[in-house]
N, C-alpha and C. Protein backbone atom coordinates (compact mmCIF):
# COMPACT_ATOMS: atom_id res chain seq x y z
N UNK A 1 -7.86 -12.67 11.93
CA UNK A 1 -6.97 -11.61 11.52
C UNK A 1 -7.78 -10.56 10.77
N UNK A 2 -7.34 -9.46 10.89
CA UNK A 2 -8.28 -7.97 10.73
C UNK A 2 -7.84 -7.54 9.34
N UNK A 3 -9.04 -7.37 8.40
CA UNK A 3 -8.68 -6.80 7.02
C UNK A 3 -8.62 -5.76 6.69
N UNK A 4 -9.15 -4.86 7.35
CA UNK A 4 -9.02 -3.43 6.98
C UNK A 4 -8.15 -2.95 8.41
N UNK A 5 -7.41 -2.31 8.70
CA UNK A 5 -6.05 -1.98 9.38
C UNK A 5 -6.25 -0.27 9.30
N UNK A 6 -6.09 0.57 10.02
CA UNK A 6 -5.18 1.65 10.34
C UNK A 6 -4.29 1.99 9.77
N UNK A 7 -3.76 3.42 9.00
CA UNK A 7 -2.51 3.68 8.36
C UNK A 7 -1.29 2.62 9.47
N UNK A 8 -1.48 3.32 10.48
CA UNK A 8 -0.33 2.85 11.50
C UNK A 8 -0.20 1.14 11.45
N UNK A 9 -1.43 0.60 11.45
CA UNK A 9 -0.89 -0.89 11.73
C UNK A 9 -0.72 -1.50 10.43
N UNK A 10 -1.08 -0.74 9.02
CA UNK A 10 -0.38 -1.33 7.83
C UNK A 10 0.85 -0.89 7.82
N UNK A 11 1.41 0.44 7.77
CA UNK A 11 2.46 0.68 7.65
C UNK A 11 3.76 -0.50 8.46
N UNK A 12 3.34 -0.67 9.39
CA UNK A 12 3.78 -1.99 10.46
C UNK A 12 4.37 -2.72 9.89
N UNK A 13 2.66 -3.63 9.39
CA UNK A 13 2.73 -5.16 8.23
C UNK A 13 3.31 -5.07 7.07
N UNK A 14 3.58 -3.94 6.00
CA UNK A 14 4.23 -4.03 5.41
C UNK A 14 5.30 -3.21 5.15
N UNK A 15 6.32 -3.04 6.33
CA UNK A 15 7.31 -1.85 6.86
C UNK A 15 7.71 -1.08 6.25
N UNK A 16 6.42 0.25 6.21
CA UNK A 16 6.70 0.78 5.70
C UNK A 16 6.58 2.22 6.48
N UNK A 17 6.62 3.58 6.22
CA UNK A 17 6.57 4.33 7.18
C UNK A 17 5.08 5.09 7.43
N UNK A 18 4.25 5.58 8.42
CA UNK A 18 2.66 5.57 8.26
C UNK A 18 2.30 6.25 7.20
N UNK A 19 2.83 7.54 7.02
CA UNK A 19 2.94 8.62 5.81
C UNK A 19 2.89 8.04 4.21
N UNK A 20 3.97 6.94 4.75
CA UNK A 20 4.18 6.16 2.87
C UNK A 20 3.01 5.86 2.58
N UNK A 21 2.40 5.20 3.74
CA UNK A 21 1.23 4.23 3.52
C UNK A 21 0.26 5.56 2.61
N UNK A 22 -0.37 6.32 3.52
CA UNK A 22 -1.12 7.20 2.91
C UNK A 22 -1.00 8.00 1.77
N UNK A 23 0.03 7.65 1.50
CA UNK A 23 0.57 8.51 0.14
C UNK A 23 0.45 7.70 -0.70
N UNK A 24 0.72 6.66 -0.85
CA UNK A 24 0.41 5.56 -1.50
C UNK A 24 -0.68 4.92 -1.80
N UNK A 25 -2.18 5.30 -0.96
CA UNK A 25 -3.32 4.80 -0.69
C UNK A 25 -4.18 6.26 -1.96
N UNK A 26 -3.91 7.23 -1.76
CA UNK A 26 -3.90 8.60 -2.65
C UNK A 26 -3.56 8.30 -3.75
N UNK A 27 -2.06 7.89 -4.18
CA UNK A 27 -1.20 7.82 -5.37
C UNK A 27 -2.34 6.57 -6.33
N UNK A 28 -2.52 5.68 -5.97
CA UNK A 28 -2.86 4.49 -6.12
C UNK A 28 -4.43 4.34 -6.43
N UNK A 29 -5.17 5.01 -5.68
CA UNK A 29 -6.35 5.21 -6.04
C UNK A 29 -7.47 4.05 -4.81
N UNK A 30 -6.16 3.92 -3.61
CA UNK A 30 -6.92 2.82 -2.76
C UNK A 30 -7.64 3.52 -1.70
N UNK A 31 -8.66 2.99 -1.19
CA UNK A 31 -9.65 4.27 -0.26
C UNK A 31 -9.37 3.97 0.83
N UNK A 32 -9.47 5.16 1.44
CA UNK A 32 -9.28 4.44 3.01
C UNK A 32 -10.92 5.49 3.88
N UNK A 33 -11.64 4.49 4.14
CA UNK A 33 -12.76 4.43 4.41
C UNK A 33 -12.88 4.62 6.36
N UNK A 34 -13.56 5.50 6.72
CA UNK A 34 -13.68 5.77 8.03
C UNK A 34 -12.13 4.97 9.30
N UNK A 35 -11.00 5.87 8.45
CA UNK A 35 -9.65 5.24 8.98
C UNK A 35 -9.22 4.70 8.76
N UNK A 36 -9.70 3.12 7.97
CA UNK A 36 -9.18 2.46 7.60
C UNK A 36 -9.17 1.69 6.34
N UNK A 37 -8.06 0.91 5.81
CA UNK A 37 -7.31 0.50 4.62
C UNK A 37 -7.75 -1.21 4.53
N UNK A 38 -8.07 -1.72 3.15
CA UNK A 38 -8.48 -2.79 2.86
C UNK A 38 -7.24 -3.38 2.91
N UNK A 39 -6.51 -4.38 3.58
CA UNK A 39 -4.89 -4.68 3.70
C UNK A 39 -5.08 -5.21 2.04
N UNK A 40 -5.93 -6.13 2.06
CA UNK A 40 -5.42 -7.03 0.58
C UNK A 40 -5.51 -6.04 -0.69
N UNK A 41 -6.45 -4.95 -0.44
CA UNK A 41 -6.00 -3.90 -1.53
C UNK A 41 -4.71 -3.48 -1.51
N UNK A 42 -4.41 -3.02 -0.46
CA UNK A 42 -3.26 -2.19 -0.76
C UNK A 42 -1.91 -2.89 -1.02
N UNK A 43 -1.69 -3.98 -0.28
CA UNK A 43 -1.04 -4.88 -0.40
C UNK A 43 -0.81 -5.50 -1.99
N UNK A 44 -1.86 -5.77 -2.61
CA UNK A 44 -1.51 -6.33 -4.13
C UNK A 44 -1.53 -4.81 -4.85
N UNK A 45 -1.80 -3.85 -4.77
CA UNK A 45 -1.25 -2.75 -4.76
C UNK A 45 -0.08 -2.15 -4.98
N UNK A 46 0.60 -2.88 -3.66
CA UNK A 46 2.20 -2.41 -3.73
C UNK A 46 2.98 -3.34 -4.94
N UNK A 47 2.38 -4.54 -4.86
CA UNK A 47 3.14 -5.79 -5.13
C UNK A 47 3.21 -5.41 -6.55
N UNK A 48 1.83 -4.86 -7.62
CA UNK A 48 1.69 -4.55 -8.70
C UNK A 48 2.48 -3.32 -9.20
N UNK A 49 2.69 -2.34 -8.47
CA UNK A 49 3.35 -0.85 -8.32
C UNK A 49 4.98 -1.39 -8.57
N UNK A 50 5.14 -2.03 -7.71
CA UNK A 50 6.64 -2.74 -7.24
C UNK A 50 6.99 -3.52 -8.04
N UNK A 51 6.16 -4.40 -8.73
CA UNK A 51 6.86 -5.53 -10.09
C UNK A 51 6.57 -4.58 -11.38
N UNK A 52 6.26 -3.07 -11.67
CA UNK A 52 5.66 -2.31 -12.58
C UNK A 52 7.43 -1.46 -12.78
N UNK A 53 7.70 -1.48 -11.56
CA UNK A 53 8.87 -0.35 -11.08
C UNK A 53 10.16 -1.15 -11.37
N UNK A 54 9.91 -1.85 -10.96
CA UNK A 54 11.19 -3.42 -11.33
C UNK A 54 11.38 -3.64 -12.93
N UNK A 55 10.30 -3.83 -13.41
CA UNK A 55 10.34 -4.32 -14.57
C UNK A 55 10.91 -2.93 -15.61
N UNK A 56 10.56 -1.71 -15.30
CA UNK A 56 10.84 -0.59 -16.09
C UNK A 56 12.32 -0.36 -15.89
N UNK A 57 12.72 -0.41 -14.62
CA UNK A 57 14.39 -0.60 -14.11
C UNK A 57 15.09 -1.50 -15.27
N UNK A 58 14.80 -2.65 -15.02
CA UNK A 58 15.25 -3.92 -16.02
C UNK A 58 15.41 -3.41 -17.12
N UNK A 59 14.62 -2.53 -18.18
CA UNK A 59 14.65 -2.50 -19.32
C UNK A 59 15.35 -1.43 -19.64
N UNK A 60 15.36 -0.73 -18.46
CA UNK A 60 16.47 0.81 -18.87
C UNK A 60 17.95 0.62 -19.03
């Protein structure tokens, strides 16, 4: 299984839309290197972004 992925085939794996991906790879500070995206970066990435976003919700 392939670790660095294509906007298009992460956006896929973690359904999201290709655009998000890249905006998110920018926002985030994750590189995307001759096309392509480190999945396990971006991936614990989201997961960290997403339990950051959750948790600030909760407390409001």
């Amino acid at each position: 299984m392939a670790n660095h992925l294509t906007p298009t085939e992460l956006a896929h794996e973690a359904g999201l839309d290709r655009r998000d991906v890249i905006t998110k790879c920018v926002e985030w500070g994750v590189p995307i290197f001759n096309g392509k995206i480190d999945k396990t970066l971006f991936l614990s990435s989201l997961d960290e972004f997403a339990g950051a976003s959750a948790k600030q919700v909760a407390t409001a």
